[in-house]
N, C-alpha and C. Protein backbone atom coordinates (compact mmCIF):
# COMPACT_ATOMS: atom_id res chain seq x y z
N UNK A 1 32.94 -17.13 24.47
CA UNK A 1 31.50 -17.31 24.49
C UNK A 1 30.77 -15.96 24.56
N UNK A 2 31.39 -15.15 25.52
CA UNK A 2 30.85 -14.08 25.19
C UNK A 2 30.40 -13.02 24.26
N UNK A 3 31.59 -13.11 22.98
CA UNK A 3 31.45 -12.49 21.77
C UNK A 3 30.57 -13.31 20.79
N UNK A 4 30.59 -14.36 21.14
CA UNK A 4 29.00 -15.04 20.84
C UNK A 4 27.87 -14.19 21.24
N UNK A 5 27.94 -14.36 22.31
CA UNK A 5 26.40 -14.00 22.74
C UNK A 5 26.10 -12.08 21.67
N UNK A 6 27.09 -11.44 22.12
CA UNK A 6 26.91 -10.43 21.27
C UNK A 6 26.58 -10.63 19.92
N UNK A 7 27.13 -11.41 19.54
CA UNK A 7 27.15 -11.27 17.73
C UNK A 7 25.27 -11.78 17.64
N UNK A 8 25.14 -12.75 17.93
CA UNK A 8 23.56 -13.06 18.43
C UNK A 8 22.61 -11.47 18.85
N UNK A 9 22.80 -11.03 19.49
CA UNK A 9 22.76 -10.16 19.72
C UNK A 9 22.02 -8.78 18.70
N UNK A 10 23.27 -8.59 18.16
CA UNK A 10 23.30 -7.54 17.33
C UNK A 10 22.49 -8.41 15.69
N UNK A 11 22.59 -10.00 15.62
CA UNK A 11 21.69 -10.23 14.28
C UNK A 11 20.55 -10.51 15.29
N UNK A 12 20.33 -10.44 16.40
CA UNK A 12 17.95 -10.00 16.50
C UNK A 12 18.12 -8.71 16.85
N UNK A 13 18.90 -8.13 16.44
CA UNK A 13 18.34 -6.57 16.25
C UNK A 13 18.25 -6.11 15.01
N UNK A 14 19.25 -6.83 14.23
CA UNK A 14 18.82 -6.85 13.05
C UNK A 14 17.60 -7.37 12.15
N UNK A 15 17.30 -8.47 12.64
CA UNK A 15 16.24 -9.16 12.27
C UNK A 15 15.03 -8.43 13.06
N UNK A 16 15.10 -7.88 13.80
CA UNK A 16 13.45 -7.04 14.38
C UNK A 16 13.74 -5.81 13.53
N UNK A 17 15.11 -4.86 13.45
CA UNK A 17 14.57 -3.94 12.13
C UNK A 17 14.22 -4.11 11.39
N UNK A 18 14.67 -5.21 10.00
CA UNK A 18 14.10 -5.27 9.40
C UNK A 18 12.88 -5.63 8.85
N UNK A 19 12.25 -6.28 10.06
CA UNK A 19 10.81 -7.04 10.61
C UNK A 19 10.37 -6.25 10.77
N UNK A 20 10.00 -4.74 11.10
CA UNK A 20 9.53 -3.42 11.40
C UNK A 20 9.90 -2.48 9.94
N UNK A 21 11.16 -2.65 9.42
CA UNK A 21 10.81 -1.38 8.27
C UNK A 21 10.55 -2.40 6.78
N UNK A 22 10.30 -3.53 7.22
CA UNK A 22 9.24 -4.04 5.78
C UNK A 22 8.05 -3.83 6.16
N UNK A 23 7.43 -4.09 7.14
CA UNK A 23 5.79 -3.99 7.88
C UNK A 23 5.97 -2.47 7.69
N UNK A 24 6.56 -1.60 7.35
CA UNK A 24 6.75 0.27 7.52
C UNK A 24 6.51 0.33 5.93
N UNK A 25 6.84 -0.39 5.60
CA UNK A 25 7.05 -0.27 3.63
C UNK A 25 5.99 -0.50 2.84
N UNK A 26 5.58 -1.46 3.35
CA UNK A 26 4.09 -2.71 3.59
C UNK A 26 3.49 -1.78 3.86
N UNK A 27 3.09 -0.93 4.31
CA UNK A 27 1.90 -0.21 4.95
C UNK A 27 2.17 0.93 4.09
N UNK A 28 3.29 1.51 3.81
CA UNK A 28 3.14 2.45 2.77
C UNK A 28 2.28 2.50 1.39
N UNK A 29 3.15 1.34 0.82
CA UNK A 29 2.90 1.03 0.19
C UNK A 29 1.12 0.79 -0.46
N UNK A 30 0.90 0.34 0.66
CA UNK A 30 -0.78 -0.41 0.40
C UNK A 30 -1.40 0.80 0.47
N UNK A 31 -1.70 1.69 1.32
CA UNK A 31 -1.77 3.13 1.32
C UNK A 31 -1.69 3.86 0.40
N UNK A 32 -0.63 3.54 -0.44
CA UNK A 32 -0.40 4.50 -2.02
C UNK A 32 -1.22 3.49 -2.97
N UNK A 33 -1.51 2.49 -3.15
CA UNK A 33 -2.00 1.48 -3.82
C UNK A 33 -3.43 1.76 -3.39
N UNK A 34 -4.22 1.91 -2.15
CA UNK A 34 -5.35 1.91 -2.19
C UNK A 34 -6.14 3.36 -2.57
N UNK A 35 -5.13 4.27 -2.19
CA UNK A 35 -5.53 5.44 -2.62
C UNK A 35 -5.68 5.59 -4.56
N UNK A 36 -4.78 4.81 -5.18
CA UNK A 36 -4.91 4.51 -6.60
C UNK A 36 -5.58 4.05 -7.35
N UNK A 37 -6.10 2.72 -6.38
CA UNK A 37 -7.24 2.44 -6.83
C UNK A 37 -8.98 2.63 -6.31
N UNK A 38 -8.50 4.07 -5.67
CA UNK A 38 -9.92 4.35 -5.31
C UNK A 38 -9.88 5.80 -6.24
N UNK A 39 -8.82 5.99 -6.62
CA UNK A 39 -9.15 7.63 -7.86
C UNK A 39 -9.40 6.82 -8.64
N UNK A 40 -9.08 5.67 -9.48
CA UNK A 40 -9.13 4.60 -10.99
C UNK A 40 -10.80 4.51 -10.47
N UNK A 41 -11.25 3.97 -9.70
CA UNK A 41 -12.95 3.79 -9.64
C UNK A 41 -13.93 4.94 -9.61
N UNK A 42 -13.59 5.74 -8.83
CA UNK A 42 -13.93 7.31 -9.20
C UNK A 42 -14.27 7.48 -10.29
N UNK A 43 -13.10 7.76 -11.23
CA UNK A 43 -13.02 7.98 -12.53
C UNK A 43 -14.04 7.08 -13.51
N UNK A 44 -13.78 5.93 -13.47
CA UNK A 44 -14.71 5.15 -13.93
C UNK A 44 -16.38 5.34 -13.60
N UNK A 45 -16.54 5.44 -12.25
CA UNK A 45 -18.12 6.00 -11.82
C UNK A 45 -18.83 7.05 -12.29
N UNK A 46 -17.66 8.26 -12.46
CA UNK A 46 -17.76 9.57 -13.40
C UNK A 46 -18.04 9.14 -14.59
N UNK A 47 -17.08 8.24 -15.34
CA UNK A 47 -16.99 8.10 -16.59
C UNK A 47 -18.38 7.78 -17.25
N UNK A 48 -18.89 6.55 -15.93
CA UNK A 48 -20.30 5.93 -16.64
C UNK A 48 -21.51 6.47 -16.48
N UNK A 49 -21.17 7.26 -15.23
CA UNK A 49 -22.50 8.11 -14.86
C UNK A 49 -22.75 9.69 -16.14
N UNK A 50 -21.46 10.14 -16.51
CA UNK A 50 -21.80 11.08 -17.61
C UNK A 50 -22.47 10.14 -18.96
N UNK A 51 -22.04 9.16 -19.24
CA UNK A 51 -21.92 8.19 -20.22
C UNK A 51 -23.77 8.20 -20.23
N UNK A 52 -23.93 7.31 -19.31
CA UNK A 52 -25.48 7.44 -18.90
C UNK A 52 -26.43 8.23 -18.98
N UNK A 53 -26.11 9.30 -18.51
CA UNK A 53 -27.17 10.90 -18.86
C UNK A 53 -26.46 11.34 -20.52
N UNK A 54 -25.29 10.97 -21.04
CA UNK A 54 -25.56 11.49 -22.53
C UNK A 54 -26.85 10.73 -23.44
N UNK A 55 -26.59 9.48 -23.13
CA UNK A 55 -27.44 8.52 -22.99
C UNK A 55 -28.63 8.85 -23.16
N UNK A 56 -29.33 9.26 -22.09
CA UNK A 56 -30.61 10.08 -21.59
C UNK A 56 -31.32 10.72 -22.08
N UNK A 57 -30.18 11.98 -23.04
CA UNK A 57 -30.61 13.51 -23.23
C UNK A 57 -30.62 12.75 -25.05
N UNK A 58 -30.24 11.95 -25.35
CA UNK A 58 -29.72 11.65 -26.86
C UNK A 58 -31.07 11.02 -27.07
N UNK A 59 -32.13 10.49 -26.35
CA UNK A 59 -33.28 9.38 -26.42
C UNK A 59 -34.78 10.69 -26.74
């Protein structure tokens, strides 16, 4: 019974690592993703705001 209880044991320690380095991955992740899509809107705001004053100067 006892090498039961170990083996138990050692899989919720397994199961809380890997419960911690997906939530670690997860957070990376979204982090590199939000930073991506905040240069992609940038760009676009640039894009339309030059777009706009060519616009302007062409009238």
């Amino acid at each position: 019974m006892n090498e039961l209880y170990e083996l138990a044991k050692q899989i919720d320690v397994l199961i809380i690592f890997y419960f911690f380095m997906g939530a670690g991955i997860y957070g990376i992740v979204s982090t590199i993703m939000n930073g991506i899509w905040l240069i992609k809107d940038s760009i676009k705001k640039r894009k339309k705001k030059k777009k706009s004053a060519e616009d302007k100067t062409e009238e």
